[in-house]
Protein backbone atom coordinates (compact mmCIF):
# COMPACT_ATOMS: atom_id res chain seq x y z
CA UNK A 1 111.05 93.51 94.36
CA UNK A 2 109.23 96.93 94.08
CA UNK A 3 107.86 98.43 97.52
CA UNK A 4 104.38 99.54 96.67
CA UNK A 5 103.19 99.64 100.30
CA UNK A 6 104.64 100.97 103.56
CA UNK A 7 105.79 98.63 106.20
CA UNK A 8 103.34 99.71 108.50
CA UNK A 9 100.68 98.43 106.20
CA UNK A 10 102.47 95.37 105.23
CA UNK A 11 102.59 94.76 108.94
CA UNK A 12 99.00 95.32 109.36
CA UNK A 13 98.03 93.37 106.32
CA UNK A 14 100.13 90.43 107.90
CA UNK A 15 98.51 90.45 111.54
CA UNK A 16 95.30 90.57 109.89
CA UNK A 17 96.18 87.32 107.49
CA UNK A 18 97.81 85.53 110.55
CA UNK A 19 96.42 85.99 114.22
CA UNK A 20 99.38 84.60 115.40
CA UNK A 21 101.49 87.86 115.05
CA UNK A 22 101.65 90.59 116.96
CA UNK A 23 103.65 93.74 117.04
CA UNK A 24 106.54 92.71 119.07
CA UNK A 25 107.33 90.28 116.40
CA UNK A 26 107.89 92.85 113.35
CA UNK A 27 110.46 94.73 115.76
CA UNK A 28 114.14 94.84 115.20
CA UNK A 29 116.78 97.10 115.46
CA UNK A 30 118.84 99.01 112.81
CA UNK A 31 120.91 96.56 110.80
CA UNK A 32 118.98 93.74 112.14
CA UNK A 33 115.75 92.96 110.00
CA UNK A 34 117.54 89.63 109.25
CA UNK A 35 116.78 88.33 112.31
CA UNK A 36 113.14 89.99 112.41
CA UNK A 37 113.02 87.63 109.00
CA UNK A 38 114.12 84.36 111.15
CA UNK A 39 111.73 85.16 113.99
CA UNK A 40 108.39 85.56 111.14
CA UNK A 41 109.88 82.37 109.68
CA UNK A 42 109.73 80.28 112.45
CA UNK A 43 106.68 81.47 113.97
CA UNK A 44 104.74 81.04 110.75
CA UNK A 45 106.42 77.99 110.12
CA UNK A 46 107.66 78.54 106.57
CA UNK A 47 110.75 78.94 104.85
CA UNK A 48 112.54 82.12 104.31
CA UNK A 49 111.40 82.02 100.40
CA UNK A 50 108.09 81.54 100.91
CA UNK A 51 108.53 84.46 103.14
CA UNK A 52 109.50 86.34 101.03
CA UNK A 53 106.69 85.35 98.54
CA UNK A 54 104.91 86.39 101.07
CA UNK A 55 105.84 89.51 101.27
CA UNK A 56 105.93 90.19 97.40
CA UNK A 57 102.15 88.92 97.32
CA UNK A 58 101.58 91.97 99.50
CA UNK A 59 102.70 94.76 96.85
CA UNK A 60 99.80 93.16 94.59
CA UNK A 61 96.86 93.91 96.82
């Protein structure tokens, strides 16, 4: 996947697009973004490849 956008706006574009999320859950510690993953998974209630589609989706806006 090519990174077009910083995380901070990827962040922002995803609170914005679900007001479910809030900062605390986009937090995780060096080594541990896998687990960040699982947390946005679960709360959104999809799977970790439509995550990830999710997050592709992003680089095209």
């Amino acid at each position: 996947m090519i990174i077009n956008r910083s995380w901070r706006e990827q962040k922002i574009m995803l609170k914005r697009r679900f007001a479910i999320l809030m900062d605390l859950d986009f937090e995780y510690a060096e080594g541990q973004r896998e687990k960040m993953m699982e947390r946005l998974s679960q709360k959104l209630k999809k799977s970790r490849s439509e995550l990830d589609l999710l997050f592709e989706e992003l680089q095209t806006y």
